[in-house]
ModelCIF file with pLDDT and N, C-alpha, C, O atoms, coordinates in Angstrom:
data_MODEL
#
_entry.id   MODEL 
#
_entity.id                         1 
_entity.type                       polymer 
_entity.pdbx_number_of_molecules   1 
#
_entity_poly.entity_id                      1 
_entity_poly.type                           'polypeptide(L)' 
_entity_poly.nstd_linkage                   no 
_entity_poly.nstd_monomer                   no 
_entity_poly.pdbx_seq_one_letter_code       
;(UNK)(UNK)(UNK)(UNK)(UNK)(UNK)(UNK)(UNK)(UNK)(UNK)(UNK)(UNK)(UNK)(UNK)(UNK)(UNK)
(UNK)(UNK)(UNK)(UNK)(UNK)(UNK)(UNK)(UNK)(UNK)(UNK)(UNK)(UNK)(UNK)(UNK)
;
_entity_poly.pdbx_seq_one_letter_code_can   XXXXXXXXXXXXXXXXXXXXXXXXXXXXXX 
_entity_poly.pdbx_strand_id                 A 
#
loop_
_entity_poly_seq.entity_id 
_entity_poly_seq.num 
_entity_poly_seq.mon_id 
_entity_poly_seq.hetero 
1 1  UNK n 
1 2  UNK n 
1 3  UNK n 
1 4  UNK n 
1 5  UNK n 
1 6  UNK n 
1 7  UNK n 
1 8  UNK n 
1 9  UNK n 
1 10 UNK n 
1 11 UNK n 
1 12 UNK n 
1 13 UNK n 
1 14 UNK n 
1 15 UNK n 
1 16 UNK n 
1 17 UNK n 
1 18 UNK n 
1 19 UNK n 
1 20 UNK n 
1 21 UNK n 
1 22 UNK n 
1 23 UNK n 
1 24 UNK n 
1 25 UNK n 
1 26 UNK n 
1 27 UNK n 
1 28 UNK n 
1 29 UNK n 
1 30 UNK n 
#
_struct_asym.id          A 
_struct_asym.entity_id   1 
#
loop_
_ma_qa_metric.id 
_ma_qa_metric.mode 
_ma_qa_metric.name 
_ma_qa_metric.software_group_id 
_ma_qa_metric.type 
1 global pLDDT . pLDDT 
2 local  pLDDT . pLDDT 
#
_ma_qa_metric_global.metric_id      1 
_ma_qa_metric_global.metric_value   97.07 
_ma_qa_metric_global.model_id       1 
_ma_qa_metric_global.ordinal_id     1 
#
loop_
_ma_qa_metric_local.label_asym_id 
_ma_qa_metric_local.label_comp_id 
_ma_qa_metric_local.label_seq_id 
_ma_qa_metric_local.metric_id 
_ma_qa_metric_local.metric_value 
_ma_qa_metric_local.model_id 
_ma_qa_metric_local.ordinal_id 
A UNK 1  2 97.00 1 1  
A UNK 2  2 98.00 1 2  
A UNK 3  2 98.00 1 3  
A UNK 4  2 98.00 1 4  
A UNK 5  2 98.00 1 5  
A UNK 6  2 98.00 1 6  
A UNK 7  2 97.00 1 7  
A UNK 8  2 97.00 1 8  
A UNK 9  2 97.00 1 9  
A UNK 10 2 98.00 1 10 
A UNK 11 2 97.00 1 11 
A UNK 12 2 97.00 1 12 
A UNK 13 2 97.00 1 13 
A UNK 14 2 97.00 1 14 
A UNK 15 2 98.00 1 15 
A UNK 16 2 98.00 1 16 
A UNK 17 2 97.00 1 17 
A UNK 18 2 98.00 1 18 
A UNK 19 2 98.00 1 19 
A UNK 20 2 98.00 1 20 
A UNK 21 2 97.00 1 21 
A UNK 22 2 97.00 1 22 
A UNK 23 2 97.00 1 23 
A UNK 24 2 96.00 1 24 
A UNK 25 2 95.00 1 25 
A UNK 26 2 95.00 1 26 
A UNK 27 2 95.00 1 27 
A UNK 28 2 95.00 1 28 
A UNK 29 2 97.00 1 29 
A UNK 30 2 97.00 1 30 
#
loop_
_atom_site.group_PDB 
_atom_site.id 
_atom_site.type_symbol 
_atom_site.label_atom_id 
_atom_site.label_alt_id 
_atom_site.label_comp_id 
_atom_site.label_asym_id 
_atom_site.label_entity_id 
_atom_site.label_seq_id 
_atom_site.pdbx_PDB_ins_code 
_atom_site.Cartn_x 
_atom_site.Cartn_y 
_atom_site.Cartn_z 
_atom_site.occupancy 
_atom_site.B_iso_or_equiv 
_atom_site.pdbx_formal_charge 
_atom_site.auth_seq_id 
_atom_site.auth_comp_id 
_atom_site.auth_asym_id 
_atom_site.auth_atom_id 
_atom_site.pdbx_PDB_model_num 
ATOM 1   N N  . UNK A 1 1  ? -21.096 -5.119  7.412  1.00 97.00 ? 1  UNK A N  1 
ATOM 2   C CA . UNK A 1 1  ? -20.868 -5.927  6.209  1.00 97.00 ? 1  UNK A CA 1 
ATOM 3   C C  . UNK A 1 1  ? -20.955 -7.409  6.532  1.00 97.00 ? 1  UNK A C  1 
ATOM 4   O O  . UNK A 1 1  ? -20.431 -7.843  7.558  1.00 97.00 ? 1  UNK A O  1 
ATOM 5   N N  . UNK A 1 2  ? -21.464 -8.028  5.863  1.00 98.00 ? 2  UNK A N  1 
ATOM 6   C CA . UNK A 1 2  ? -21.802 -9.570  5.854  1.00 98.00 ? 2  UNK A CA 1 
ATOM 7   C C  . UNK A 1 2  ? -21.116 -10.470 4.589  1.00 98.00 ? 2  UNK A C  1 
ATOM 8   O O  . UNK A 1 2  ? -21.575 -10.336 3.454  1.00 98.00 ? 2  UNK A O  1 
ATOM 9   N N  . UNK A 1 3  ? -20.101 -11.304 4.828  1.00 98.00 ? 3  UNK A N  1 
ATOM 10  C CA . UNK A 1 3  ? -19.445 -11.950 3.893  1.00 98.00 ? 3  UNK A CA 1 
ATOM 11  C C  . UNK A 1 3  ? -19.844 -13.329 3.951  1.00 98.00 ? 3  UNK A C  1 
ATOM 12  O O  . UNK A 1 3  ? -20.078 -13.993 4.960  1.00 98.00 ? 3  UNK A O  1 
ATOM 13  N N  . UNK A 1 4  ? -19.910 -13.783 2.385  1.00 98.00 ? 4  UNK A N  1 
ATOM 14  C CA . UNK A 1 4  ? -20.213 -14.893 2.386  1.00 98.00 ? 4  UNK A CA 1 
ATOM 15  C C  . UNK A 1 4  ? -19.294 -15.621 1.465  1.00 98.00 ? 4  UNK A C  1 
ATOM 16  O O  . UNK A 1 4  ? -19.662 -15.230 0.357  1.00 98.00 ? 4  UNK A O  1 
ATOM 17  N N  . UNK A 1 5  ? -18.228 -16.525 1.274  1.00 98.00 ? 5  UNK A N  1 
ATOM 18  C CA . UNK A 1 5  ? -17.610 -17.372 0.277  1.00 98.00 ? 5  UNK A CA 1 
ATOM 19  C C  . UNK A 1 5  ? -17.475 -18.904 0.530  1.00 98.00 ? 5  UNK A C  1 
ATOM 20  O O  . UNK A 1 5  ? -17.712 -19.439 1.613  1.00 98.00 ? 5  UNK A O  1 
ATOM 21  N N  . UNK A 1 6  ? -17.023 -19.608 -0.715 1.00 98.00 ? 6  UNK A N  1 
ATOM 22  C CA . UNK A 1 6  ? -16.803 -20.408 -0.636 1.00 98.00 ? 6  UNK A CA 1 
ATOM 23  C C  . UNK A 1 6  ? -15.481 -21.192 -0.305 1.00 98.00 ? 6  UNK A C  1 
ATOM 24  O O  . UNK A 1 6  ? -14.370 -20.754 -0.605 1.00 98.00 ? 6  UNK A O  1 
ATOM 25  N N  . UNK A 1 7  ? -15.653 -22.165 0.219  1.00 97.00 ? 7  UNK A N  1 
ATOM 26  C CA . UNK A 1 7  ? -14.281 -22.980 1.103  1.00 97.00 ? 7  UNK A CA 1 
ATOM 27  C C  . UNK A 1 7  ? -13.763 -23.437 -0.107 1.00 97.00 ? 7  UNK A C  1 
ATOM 28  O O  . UNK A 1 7  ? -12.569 -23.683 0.069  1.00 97.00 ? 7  UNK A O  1 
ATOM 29  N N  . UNK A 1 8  ? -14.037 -23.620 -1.032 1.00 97.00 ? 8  UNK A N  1 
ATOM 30  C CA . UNK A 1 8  ? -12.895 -24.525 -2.439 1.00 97.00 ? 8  UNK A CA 1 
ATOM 31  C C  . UNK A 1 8  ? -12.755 -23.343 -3.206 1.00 97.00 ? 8  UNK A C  1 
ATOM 32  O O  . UNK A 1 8  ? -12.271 -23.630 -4.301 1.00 97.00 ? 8  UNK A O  1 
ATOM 33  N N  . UNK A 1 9  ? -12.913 -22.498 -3.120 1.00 97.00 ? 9  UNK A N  1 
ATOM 34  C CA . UNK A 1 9  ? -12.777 -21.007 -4.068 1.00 97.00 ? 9  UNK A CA 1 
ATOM 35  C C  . UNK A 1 9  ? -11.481 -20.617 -4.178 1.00 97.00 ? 9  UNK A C  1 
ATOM 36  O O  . UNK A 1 9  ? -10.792 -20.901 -3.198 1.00 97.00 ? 9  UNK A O  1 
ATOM 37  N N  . UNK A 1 10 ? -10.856 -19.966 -5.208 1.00 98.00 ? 10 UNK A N  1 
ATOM 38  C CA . UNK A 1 10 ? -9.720  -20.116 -5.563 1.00 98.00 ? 10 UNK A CA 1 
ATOM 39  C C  . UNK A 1 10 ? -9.097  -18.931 -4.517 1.00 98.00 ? 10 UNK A C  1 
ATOM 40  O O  . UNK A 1 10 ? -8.065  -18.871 -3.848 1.00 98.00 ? 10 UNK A O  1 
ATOM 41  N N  . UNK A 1 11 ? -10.567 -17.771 -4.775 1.00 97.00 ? 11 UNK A N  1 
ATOM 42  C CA . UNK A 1 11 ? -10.345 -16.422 -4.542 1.00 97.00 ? 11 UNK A CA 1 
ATOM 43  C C  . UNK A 1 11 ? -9.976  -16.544 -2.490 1.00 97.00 ? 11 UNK A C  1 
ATOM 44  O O  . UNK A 1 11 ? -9.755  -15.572 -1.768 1.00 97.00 ? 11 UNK A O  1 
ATOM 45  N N  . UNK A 1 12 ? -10.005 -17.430 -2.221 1.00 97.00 ? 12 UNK A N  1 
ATOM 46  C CA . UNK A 1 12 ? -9.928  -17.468 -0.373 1.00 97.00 ? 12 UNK A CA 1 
ATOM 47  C C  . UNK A 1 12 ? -8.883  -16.320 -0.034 1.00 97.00 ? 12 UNK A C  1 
ATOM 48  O O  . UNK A 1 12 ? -9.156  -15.339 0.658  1.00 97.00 ? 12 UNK A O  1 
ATOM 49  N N  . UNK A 1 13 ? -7.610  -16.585 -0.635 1.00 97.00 ? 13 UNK A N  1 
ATOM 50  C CA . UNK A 1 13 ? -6.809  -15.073 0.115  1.00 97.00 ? 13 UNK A CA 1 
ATOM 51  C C  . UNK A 1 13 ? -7.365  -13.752 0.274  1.00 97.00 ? 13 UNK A C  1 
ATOM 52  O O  . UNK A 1 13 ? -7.379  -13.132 1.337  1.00 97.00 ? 13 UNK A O  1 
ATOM 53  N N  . UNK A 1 14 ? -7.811  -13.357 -0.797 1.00 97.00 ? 14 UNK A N  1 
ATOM 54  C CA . UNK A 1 14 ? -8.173  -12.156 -1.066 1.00 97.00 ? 14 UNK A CA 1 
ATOM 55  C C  . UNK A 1 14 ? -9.555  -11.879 -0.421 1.00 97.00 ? 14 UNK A C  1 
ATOM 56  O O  . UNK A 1 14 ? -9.750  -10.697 -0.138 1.00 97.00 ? 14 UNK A O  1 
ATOM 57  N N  . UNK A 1 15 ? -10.278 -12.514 -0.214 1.00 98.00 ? 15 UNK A N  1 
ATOM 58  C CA . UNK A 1 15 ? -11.415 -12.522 0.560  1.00 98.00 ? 15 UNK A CA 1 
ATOM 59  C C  . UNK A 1 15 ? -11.147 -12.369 2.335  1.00 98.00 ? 15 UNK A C  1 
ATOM 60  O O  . UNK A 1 15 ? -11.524 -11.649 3.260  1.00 98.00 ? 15 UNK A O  1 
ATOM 61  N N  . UNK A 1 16 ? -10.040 -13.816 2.049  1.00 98.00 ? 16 UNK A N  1 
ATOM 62  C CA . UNK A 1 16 ? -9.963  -13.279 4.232  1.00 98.00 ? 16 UNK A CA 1 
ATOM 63  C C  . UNK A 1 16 ? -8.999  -12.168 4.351  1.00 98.00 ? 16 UNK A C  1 
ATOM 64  O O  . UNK A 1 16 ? -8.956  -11.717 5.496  1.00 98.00 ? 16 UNK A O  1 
ATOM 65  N N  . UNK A 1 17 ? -7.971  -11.418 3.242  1.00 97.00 ? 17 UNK A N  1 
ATOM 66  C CA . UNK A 1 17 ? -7.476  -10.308 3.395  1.00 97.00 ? 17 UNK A CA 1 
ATOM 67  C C  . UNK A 1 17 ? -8.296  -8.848  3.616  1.00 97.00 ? 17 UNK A C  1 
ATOM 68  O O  . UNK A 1 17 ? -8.183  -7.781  4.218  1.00 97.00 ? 17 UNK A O  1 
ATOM 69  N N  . UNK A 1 18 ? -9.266  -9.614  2.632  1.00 98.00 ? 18 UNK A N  1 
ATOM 70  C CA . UNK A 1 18 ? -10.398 -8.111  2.729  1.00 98.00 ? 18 UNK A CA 1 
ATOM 71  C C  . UNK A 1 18 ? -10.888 -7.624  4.133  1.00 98.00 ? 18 UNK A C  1 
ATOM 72  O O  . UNK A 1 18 ? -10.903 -6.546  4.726  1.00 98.00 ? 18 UNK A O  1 
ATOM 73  N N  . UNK A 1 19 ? -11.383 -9.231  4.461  1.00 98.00 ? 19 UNK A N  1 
ATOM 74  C CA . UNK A 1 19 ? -12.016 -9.069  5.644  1.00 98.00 ? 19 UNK A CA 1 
ATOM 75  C C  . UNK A 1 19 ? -11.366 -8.812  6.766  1.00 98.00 ? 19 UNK A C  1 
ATOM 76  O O  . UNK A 1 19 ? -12.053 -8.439  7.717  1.00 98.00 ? 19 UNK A O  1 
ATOM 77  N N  . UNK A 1 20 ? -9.668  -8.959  6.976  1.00 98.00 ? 20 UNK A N  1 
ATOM 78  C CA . UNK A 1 20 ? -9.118  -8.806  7.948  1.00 98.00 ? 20 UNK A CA 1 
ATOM 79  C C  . UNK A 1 20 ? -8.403  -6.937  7.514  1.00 98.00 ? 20 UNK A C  1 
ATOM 80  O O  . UNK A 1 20 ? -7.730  -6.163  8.193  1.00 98.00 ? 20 UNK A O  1 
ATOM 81  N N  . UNK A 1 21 ? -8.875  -6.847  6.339  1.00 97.00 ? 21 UNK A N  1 
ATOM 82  C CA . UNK A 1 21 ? -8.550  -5.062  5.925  1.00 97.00 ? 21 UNK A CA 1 
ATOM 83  C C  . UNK A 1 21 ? -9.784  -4.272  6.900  1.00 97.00 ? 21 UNK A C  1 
ATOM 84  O O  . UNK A 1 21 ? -9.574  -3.585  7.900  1.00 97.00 ? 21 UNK A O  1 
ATOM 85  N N  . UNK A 1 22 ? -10.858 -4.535  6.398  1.00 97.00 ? 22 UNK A N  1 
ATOM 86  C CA . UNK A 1 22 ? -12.145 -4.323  6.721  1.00 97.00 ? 22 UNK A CA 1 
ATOM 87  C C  . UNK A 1 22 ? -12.264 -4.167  8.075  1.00 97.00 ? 22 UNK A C  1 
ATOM 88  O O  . UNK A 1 22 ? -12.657 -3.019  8.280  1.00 97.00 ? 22 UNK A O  1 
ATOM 89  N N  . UNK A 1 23 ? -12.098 -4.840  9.223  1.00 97.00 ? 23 UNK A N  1 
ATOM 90  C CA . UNK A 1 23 ? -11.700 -5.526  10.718 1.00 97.00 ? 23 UNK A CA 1 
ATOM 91  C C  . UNK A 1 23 ? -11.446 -4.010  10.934 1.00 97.00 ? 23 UNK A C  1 
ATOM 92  O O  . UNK A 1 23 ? -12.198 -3.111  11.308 1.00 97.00 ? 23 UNK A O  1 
ATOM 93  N N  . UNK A 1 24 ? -9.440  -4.030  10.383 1.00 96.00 ? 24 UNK A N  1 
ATOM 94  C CA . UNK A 1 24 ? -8.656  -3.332  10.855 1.00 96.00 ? 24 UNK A CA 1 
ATOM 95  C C  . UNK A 1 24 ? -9.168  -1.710  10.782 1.00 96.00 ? 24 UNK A C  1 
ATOM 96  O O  . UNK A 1 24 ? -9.122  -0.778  11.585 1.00 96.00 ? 24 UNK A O  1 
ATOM 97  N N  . UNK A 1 25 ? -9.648  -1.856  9.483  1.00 95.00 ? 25 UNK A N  1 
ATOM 98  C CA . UNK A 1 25 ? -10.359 -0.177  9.752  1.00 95.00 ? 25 UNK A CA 1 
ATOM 99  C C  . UNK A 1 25 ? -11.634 0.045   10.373 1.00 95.00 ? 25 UNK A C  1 
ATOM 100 O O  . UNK A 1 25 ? -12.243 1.114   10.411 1.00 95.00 ? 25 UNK A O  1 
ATOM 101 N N  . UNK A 1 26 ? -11.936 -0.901  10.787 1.00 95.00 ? 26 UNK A N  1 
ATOM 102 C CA . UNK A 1 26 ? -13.558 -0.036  11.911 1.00 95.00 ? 26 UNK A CA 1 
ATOM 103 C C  . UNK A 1 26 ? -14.574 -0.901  11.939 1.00 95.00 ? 26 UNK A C  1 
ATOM 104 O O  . UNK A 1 26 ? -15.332 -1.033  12.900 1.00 95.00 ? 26 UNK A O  1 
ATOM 105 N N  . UNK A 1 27 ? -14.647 -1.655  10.674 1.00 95.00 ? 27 UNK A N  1 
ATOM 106 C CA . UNK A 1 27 ? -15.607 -1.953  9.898  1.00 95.00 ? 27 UNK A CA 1 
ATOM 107 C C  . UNK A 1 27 ? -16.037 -2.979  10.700 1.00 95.00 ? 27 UNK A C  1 
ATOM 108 O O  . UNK A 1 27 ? -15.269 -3.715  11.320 1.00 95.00 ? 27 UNK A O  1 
ATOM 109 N N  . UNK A 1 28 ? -17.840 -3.096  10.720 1.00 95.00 ? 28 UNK A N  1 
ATOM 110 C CA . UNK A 1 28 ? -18.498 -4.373  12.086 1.00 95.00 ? 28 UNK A CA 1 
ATOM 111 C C  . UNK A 1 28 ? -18.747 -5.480  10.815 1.00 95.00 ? 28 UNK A C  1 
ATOM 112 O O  . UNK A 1 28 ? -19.846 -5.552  10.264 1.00 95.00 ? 28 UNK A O  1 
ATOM 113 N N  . UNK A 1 29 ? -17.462 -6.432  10.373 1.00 97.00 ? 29 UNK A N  1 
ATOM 114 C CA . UNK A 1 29 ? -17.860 -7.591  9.647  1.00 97.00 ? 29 UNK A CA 1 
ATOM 115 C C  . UNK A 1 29 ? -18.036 -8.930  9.925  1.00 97.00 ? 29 UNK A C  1 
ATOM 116 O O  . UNK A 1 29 ? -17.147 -9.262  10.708 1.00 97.00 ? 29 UNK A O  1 
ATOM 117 N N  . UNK A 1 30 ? -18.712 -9.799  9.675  1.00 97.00 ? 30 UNK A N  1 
ATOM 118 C CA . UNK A 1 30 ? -18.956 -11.099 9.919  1.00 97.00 ? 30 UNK A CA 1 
ATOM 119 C C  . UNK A 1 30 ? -18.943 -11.943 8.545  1.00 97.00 ? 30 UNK A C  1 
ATOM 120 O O  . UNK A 1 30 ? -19.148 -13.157 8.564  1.00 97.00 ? 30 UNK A O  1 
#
């Protein structure tokens, strides 16, 4: 999986939560 957001975006928690969900289960994200 390949993530892409923005730095002034409101949504930032939920995005680096995903990605640190994502991490934790297996998942090869950048």
């Amino acid at each position: 999986i390949y993530v892409q957001s923005g730095g002034t975006e409101i949504m930032a928690p939920q995005i680096a939560a995903l990605v640190e969900k994502l991490r934790d289960h297996g998942a090869k994200v950048e």
